[in-house]
Protein backbone atom coordinates (compact mmCIF):
# COMPACT_ATOMS: atom_id res chain seq x y z
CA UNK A 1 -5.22 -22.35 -10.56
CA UNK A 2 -3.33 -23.07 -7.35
CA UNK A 3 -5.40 -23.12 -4.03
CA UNK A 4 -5.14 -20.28 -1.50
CA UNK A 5 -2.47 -21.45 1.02
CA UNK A 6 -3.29 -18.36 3.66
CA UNK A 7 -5.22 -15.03 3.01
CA UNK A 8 -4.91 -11.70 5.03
CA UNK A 9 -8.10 -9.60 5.93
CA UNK A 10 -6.74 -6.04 6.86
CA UNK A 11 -10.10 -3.73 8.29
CA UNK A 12 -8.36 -0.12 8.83
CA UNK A 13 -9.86 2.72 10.50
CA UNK A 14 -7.93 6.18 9.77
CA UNK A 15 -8.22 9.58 8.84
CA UNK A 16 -7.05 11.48 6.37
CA UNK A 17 -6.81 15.72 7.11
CA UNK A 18 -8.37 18.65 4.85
CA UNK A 19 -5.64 20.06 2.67
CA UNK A 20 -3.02 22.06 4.43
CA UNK A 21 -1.02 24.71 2.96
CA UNK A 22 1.91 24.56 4.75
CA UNK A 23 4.55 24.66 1.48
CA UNK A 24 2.94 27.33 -1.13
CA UNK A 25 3.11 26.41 -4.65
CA UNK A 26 5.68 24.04 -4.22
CA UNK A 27 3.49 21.17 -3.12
CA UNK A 28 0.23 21.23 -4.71
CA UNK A 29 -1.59 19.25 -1.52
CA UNK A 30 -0.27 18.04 1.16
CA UNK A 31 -2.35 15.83 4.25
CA UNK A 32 -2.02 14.13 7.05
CA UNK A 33 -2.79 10.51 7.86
CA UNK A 34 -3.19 8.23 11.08
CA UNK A 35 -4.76 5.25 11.79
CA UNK A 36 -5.26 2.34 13.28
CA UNK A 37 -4.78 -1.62 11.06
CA UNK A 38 -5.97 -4.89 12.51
CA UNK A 39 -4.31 -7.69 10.39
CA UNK A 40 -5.41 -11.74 10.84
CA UNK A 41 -5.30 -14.65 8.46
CA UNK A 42 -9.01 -15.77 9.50
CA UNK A 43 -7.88 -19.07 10.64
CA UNK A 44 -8.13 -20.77 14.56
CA UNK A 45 -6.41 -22.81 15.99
CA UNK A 46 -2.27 -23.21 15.39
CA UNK A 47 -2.31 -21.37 12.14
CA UNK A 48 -4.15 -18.22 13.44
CA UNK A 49 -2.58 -15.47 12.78
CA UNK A 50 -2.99 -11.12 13.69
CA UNK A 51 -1.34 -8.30 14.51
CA UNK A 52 -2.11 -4.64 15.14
CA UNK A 53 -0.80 -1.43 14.47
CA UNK A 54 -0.81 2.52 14.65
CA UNK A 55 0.49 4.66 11.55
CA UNK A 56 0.77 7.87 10.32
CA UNK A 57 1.69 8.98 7.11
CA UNK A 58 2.00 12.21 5.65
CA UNK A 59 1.16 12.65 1.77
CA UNK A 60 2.91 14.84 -0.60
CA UNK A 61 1.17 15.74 -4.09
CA UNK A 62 3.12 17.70 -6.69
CA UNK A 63 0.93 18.41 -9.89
CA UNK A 64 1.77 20.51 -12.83
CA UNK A 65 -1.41 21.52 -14.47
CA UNK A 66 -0.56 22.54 -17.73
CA UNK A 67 0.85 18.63 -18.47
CA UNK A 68 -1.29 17.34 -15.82
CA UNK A 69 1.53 14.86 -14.49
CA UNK A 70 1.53 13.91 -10.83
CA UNK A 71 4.23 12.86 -8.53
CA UNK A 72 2.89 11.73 -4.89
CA UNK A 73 5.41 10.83 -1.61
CA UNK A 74 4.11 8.84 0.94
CA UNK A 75 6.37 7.95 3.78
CA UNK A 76 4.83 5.93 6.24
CA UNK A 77 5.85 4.84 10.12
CA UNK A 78 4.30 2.59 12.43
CA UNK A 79 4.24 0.97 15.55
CA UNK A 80 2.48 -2.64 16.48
CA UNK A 81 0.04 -3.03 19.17
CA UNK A 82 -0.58 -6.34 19.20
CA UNK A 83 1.62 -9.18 17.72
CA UNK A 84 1.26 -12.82 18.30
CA UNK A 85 4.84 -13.80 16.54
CA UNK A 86 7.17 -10.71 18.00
CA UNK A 87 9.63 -12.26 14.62
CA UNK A 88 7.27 -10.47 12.28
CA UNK A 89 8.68 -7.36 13.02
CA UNK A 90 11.97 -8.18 12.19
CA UNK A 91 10.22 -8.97 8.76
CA UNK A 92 7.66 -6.08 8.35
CA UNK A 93 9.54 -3.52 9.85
CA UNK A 94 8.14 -0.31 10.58
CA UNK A 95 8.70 1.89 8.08
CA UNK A 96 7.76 2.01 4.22
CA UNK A 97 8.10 4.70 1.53
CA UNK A 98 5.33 5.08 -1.34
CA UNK A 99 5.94 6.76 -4.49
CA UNK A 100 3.35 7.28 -7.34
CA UNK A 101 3.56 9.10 -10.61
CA UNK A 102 1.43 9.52 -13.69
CA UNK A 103 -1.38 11.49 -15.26
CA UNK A 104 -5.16 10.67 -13.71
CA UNK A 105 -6.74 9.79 -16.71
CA UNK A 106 -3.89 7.21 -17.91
CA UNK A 107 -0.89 5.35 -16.35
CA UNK A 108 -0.49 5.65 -12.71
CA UNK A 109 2.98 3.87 -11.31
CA UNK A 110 3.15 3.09 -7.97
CA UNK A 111 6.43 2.15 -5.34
CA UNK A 112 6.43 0.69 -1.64
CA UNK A 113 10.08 0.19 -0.67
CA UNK A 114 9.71 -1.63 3.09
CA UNK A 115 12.84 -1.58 5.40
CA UNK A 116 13.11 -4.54 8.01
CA UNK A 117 15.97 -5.75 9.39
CA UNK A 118 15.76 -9.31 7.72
CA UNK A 119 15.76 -7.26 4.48
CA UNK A 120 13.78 -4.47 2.21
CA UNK A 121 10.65 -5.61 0.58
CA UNK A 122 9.19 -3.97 -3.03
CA UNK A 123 6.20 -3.20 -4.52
CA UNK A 124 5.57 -1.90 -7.67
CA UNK A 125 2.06 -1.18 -9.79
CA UNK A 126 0.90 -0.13 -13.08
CA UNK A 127 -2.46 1.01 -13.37
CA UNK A 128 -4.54 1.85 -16.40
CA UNK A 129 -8.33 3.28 -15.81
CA UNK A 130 -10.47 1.30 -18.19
CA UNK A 131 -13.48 3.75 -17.78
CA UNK A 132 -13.06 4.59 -21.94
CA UNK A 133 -13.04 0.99 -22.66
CA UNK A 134 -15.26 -0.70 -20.99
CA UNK A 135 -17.38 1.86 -18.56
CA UNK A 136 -18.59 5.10 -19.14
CA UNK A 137 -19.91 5.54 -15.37
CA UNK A 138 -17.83 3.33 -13.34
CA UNK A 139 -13.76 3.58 -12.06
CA UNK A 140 -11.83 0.65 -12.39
CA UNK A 141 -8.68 0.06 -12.96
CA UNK A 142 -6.33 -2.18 -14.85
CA UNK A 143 -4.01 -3.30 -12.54
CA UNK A 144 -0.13 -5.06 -13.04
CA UNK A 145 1.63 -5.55 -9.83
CA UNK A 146 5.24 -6.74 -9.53
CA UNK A 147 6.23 -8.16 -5.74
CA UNK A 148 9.33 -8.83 -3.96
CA UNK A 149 8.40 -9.03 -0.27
CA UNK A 150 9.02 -10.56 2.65
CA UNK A 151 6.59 -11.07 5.60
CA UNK A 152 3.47 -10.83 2.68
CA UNK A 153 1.85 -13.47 4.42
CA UNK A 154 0.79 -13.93 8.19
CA UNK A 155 1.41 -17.70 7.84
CA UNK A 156 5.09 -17.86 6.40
CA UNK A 157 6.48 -14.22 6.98
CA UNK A 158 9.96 -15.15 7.25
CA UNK A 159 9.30 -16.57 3.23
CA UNK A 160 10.04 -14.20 0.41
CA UNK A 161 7.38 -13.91 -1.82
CA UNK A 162 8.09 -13.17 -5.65
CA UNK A 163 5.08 -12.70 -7.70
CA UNK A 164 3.64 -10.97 -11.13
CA UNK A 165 0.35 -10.33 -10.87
CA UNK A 166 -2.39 -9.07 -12.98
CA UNK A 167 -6.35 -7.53 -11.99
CA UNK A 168 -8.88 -5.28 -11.85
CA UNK A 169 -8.58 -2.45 -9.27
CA UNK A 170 -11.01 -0.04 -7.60
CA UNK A 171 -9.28 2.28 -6.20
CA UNK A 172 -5.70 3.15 -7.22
């Protein structure tokens, strides 16, 4: 296996609001979220790395119960606090819009879509729970992920990164 060139460690603090039922049946839940993201690579010296940001993010879920199919939107906007490259942004961008649809106790697909003005970045998953196979007790996931991003690493944002990837998930 090839060596890790640069990791990201990404502690969030946030909060996520009680269900509000602002749009009837239409939209089974809807929420609010906000936070606050402190992003670094962990390293000193030259190739140290971080940035900070503010988000919020309001969450749509549509489910029909009778097929028990889910769609979820997820449009998210933030603004940076803290940058040590000010290019990153031009990278990153500040706006991204997530997308998820599937049944809870099978396939879950998942979209980000990322707008910056050095180009859009993707990111799609696939995620099977493998509670049946493997654990009666515990949720994990299956997890295939499919990226086409720019800015995915700290160390060489301005890099497009192109990867298929495949893991275990714990949360999905």
């Amino acid at each position: 296996s090839k060596a890790f060139e640069d990791t990201s460690y990404k502690p969030e603090f946030f909060y996520r609001s009680m269900n509000i039922d602002l749009f009837g049946h239409s939209v089974t839940n809807f929420f609010i979220q906000g936070g606050y993201q402190h992003e670094s690579n962990g390293r000193g010296g030259f190739d140290s790395r971080s940035t900070d940001m503010i988000s919020v993010q309001p969450i749509f879920i549509f489910y029909h119960e009778s097929s028990q199919l889910g769609l979820g939107v997820s449009p998210r906007i933030w603004a940076y606090l803290a940058n040590e490259d000010k290019d990153l942004i031009d990278y990153r961008g500040y706006f991204n819009l997530g997308i998820a649809a599937g049944k809870a106790d099978s396939w879950v697909f998942h979209s980000d879509v990322y707008w910056a003005k050095e180009g859009p970045s993707v990111v799609l998953d696939a995620t099977y729970p493998l509670r049946e196979i493997l654990f009666n007790n515990l949720d994990i996931y299956l997890q295939v992920q499919y990226a086409n991003c720019l800015a995915e690493s700290l160390l060489h944002f301005r890099e497009r990164t192109q990867a298929l990837r495949l893991g275990i998930a714990i949360i999905r």
